[in-house]
Structures are given as C-alpha cells and as structure tokens.
PDB file of N, CA and C in Angstrom:
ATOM      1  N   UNK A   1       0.813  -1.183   0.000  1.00  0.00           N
ATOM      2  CA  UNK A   1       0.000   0.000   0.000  1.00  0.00           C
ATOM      3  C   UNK A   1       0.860   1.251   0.000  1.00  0.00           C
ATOM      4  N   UNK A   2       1.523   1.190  -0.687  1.00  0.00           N
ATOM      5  CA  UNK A   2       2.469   2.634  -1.268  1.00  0.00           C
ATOM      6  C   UNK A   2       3.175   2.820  -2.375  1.00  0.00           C
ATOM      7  N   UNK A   3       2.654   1.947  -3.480  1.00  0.00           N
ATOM      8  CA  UNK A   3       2.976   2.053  -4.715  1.00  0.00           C
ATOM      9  C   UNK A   3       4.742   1.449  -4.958  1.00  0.00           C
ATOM     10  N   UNK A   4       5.077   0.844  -3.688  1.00  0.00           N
ATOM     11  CA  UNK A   4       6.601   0.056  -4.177  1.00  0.00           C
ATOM     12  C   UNK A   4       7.538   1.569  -3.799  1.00  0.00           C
ATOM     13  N   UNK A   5       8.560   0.872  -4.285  1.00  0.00           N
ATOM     14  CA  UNK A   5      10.092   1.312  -3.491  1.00  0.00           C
ATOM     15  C   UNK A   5      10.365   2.322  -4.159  1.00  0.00           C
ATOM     16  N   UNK A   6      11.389   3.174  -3.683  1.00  0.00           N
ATOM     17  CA  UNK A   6      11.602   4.645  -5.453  1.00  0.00           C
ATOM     18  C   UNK A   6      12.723   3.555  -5.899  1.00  0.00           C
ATOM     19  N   UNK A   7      12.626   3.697  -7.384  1.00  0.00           N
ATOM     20  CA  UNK A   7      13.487   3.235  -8.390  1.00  0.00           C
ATOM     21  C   UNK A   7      14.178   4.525  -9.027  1.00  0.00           C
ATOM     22  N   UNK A   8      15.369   4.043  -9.836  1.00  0.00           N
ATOM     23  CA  UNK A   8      16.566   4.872  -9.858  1.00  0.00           C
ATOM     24  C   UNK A   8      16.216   5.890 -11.516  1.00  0.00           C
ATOM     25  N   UNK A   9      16.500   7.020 -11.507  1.00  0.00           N
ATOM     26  CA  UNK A   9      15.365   7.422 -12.868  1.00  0.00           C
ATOM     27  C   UNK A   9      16.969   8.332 -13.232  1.00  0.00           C
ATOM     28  N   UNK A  10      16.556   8.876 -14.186  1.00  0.00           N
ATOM     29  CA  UNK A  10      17.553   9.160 -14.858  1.00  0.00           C
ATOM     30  C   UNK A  10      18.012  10.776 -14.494  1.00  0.00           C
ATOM     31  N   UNK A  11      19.251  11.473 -14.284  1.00  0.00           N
ATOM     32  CA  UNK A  11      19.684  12.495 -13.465  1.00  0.00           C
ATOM     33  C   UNK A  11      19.514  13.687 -14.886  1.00  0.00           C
ATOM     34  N   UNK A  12      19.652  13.369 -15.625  1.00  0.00           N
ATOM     35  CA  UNK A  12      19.864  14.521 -17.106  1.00  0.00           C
ATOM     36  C   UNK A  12      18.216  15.173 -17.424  1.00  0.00           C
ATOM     37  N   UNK A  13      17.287  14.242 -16.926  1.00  0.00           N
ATOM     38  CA  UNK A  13      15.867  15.373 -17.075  1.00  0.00           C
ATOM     39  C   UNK A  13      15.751  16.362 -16.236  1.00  0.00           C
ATOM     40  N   UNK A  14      15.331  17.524 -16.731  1.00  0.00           N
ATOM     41  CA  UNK A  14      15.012  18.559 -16.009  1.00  0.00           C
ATOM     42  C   UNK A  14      13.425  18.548 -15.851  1.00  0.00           C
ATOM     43  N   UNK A  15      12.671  19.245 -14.714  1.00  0.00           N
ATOM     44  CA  UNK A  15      11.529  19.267 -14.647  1.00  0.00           C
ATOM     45  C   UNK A  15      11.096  20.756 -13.879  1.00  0.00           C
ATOM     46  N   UNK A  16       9.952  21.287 -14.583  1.00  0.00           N
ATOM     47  CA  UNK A  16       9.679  22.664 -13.759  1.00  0.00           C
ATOM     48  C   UNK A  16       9.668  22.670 -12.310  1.00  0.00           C
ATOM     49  N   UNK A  17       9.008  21.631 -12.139  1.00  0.00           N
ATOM     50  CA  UNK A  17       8.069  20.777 -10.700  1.00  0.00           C
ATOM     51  C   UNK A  17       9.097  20.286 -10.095  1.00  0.00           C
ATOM     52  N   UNK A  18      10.268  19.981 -10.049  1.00  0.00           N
ATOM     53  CA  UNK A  18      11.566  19.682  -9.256  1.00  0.00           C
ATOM     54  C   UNK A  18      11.587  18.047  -9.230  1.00  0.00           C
ATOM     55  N   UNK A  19      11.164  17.375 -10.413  1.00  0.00           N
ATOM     56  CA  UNK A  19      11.388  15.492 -10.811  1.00  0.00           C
ATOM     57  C   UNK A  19      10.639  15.382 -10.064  1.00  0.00           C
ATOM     58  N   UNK A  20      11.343  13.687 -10.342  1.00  0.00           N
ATOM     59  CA  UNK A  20      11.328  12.897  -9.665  1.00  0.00           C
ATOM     60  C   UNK A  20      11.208  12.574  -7.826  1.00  0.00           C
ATOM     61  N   UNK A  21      10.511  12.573  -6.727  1.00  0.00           N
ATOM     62  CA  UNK A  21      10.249  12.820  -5.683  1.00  0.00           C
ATOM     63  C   UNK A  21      10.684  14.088  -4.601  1.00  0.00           C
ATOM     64  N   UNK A  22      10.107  15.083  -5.606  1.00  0.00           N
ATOM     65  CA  UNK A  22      11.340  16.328  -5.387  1.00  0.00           C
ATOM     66  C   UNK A  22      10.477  16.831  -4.003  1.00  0.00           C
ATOM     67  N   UNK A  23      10.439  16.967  -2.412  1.00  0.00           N
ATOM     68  CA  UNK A  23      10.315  17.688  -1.564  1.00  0.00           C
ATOM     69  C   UNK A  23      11.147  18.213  -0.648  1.00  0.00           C
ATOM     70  N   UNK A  24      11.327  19.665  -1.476  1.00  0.00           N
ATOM     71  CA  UNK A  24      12.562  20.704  -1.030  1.00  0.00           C
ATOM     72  C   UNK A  24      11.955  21.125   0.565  1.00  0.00           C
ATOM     73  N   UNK A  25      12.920  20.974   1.324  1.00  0.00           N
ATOM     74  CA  UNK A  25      13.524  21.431   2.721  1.00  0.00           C
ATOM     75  C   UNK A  25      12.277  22.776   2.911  1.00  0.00           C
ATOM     76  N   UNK A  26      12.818  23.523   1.796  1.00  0.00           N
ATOM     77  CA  UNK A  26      12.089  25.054   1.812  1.00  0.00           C
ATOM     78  C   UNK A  26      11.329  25.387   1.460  1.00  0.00           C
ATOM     79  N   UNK A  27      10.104  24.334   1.279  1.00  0.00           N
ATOM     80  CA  UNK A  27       8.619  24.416   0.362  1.00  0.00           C
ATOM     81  C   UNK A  27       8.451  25.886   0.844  1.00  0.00           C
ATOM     82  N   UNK A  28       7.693  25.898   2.287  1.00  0.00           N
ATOM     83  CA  UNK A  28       7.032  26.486   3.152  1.00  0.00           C
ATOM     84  C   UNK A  28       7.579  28.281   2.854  1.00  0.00           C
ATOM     85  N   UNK A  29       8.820  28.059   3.136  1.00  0.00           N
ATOM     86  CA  UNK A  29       9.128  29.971   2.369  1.00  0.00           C
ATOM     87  C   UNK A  29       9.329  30.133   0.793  1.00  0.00           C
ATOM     88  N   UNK A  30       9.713  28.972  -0.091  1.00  0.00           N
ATOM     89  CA  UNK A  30       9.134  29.253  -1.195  1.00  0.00           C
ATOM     90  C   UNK A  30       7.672  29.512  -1.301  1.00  0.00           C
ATOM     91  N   UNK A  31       6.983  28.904  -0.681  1.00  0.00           N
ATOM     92  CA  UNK A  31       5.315  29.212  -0.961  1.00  0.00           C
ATOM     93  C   UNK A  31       5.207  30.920  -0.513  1.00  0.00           C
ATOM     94  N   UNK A  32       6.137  31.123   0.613  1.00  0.00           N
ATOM     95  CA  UNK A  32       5.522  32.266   1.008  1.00  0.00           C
ATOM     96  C   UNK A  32       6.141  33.660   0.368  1.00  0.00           C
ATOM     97  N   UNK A  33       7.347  33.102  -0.460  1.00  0.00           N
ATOM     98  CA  UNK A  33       7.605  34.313  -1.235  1.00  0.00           C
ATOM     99  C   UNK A  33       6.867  34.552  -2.240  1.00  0.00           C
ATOM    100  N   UNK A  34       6.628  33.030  -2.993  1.00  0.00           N
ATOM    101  CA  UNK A  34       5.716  33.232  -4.007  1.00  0.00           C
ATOM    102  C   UNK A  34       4.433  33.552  -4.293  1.00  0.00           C
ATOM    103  N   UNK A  35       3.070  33.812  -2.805  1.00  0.00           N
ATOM    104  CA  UNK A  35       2.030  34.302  -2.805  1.00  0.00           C
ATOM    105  C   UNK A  35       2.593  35.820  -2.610  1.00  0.00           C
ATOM    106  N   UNK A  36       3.730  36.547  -1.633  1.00  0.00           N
ATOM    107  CA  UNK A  36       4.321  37.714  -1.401  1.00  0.00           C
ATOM    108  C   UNK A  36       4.455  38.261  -3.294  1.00  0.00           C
ATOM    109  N   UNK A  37       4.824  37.850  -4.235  1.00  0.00           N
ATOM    110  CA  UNK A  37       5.456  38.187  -5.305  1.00  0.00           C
ATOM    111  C   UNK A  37       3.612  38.573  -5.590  1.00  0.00           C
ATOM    112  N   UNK A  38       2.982  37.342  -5.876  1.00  0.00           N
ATOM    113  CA  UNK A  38       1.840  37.582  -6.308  1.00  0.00           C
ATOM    114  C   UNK A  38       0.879  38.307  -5.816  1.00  0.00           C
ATOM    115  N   UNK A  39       0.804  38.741  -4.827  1.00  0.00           N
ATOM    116  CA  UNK A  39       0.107  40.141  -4.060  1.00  0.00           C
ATOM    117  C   UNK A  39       0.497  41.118  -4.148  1.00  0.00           C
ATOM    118  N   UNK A  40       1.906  41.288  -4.415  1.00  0.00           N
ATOM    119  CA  UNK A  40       2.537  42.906  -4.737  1.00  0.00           C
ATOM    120  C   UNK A  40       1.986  43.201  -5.830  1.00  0.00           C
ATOM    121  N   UNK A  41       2.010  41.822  -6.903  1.00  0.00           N
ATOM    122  CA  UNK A  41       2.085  42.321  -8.162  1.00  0.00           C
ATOM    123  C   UNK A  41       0.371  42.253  -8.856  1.00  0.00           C
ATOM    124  N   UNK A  42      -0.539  41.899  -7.647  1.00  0.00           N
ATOM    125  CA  UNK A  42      -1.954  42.004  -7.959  1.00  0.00           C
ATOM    126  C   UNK A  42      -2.405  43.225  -7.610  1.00  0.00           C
ATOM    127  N   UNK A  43      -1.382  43.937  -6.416  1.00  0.00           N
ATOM    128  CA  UNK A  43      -1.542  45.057  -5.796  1.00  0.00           C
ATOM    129  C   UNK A  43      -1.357  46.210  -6.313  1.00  0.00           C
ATOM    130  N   UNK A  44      -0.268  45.803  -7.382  1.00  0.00           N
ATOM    131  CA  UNK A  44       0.169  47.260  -8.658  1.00  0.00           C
ATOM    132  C   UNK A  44      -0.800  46.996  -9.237  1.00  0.00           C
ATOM    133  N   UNK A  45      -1.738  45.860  -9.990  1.00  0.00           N
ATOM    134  CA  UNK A  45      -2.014  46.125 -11.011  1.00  0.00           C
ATOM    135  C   UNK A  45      -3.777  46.999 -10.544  1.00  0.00           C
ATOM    136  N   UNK A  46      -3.680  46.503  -9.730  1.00  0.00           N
ATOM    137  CA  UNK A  46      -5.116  47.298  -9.305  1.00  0.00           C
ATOM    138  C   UNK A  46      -4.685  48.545  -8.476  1.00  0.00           C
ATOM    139  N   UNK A  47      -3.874  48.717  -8.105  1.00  0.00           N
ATOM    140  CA  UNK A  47      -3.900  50.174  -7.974  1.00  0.00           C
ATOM    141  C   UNK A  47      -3.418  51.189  -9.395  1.00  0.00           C
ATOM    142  N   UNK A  48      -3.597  50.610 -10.160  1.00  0.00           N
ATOM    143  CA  UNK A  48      -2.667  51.161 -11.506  1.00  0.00           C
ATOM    144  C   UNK A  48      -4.427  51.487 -12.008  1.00  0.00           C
ATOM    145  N   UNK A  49      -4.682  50.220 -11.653  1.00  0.00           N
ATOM    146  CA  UNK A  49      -6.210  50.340 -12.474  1.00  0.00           C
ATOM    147  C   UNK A  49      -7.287  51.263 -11.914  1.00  0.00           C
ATOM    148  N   UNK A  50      -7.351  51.401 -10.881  1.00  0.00           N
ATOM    149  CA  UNK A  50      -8.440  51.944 -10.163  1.00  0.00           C
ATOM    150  C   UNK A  50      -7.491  53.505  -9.894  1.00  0.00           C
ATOM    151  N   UNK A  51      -6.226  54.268 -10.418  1.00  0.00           N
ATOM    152  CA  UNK A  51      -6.228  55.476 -10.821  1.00  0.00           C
ATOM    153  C   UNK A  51      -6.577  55.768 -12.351  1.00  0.00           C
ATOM    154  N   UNK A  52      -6.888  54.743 -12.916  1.00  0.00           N
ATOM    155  CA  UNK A  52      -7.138  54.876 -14.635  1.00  0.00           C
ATOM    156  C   UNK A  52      -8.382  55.009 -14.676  1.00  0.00           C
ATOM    157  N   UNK A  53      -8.898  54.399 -13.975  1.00  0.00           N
ATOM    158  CA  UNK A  53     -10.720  54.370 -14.310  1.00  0.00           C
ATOM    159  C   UNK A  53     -11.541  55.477 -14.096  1.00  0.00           C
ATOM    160  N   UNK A  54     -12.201  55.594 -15.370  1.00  0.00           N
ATOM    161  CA  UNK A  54     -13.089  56.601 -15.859  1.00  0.00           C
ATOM    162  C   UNK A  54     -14.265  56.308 -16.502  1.00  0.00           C
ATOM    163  N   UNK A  55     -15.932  56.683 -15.751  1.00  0.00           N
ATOM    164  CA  UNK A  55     -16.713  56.150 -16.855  1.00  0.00           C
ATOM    165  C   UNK A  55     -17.053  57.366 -17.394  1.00  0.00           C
ATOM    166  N   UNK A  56     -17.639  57.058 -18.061  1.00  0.00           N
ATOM    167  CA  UNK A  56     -17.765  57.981 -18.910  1.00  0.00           C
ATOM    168  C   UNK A  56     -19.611  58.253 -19.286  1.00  0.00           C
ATOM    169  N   UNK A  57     -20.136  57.141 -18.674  1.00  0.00           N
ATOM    170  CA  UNK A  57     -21.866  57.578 -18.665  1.00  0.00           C
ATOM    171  C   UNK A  57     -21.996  56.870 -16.815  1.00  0.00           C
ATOM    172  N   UNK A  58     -22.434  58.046 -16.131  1.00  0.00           N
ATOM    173  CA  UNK A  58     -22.747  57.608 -14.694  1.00  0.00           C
ATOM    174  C   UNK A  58     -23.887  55.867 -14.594  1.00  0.00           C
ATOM    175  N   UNK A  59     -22.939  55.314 -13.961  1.00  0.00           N
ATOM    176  CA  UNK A  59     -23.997  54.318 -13.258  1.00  0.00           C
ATOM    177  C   UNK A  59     -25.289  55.308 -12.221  1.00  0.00           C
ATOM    178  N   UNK A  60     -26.395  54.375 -12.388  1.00  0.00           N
ATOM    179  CA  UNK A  60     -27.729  54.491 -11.799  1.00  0.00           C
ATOM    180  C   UNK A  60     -27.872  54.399 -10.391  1.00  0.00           C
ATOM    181  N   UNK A  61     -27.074  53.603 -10.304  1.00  0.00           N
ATOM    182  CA  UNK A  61     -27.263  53.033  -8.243  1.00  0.00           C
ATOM    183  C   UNK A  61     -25.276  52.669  -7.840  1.00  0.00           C
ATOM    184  N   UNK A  62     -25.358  52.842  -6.863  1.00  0.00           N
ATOM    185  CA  UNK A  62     -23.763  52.731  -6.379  1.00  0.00           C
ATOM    186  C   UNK A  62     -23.247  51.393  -7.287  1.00  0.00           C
ATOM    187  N   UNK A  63     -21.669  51.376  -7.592  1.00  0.00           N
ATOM    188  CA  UNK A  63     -21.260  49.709  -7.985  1.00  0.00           C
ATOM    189  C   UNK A  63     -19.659  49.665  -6.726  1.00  0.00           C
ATOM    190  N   UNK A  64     -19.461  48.635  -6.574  1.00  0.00           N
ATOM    191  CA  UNK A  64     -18.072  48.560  -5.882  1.00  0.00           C
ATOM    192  C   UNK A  64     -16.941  49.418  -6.036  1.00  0.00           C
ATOM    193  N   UNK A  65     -16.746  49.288  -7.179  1.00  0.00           N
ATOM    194  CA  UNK A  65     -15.458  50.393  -7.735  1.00  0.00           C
ATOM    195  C   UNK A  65     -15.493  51.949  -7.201  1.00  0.00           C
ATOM    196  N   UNK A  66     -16.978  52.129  -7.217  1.00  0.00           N
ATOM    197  CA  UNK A  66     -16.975  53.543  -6.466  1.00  0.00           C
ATOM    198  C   UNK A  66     -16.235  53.796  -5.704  1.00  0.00           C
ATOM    199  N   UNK A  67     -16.051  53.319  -4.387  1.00  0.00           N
ATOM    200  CA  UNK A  67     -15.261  53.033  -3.379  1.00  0.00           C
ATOM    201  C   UNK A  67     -13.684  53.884  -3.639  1.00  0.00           C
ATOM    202  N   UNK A  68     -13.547  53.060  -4.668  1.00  0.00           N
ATOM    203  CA  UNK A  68     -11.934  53.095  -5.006  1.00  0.00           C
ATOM    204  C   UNK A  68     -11.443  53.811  -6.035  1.00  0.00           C
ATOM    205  N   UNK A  69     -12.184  54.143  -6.916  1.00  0.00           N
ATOM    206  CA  UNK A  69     -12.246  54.940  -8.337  1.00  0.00           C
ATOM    207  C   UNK A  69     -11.597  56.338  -7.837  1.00  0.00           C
ATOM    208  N   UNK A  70     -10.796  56.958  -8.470  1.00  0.00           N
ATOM    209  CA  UNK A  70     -10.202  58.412  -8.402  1.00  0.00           C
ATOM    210  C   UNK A  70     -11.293  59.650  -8.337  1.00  0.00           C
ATOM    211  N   UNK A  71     -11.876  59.086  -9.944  1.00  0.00           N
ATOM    212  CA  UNK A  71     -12.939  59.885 -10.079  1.00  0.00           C
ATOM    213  C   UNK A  71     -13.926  60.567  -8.998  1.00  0.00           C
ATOM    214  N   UNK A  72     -14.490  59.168  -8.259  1.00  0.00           N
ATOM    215  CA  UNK A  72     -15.501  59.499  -7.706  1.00  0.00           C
ATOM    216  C   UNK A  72     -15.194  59.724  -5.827  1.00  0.00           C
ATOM    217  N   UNK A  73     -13.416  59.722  -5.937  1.00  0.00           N
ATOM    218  CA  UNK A  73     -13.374  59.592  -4.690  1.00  0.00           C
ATOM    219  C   UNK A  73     -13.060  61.810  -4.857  1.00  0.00           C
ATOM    220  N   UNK A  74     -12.529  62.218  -5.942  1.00  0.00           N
ATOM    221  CA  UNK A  74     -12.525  63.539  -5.755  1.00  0.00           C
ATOM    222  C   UNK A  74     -14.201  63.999  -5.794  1.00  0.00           C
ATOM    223  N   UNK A  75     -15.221  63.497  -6.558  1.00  0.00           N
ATOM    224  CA  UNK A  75     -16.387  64.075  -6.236  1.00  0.00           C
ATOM    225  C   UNK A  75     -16.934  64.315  -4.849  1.00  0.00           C
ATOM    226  N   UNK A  76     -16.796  63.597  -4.286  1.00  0.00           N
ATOM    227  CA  UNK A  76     -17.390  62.733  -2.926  1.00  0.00           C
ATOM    228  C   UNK A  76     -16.478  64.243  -2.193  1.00  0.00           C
ATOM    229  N   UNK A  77     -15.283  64.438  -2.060  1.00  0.00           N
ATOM    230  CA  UNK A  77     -14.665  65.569  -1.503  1.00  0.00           C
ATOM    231  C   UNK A  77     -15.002  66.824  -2.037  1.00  0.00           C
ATOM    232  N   UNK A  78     -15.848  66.817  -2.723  1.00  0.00           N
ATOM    233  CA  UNK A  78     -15.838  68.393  -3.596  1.00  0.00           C
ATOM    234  C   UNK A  78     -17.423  68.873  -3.425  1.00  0.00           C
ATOM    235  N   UNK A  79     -18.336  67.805  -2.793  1.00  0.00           N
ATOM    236  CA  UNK A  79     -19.691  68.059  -2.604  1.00  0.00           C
ATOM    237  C   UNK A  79     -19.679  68.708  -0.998  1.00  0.00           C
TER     238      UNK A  79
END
C-alpha cells in the first residue's frame, strides 16, 4: 500500500516541478515568497487600475469600484 520502493530514474531530465520525488527542505518559504510576489504584483495592477478608471456615462445606483475609483473619490470631496 504505497505504490513500491523509489526506483533509480535518470539524473539529465530537467523538470519545472523539481522530478522525480522532489520535496525541497524550503517548500514552506518558497510558498511564502511566491504568494508575497503575487500580491505585490496584484496590488500594482489594481492600484494602476483603479487610478485609470473613468466612466464615462454615470452608473444608476452605487457599484463597488466607487469606493476606489479616483474619479468618484474627488467628487465625494468636492460636494
């Protein structure tokens, strides 16, 4: 009930995923740099986005973006 013994595989393949029974020492801070990388870089892209945004025919009833939108955060100060 464990699929047999590891057998000997060949050293010259490379693999993205790290081979053949690959569990690195340092999963745990690789994982945590790599959600860190991906939050900075979800974090530019929406703050990049939400100073760009402009509509250009008013919504009817509030939407989320309001919140965060440039636009409507200088209105909101100017009333």
């Amino acid at each position: 009930m464990g699929g047999g013994a590891r057998y000997p595989y060949p050293k010259h393949v490379w693999s993205p995923s790290g081979g053949w029974w690959s569990r690195p020492a340092n999963w745990r801070a690789n994982t945590v740099v790599t959600f860190a990388g991906m939050f900075a870089i979800a974090y530019g892209v929406w703050s990049v986005s939400a100073d760009r945004e402009v509509r250009h025919i008013q919504p009817d009833r509030p939407i989320p973006s309001m919140m965060w939108a440039k636009q409507y955060k200088n209105q909101s100060q100017e009333s």
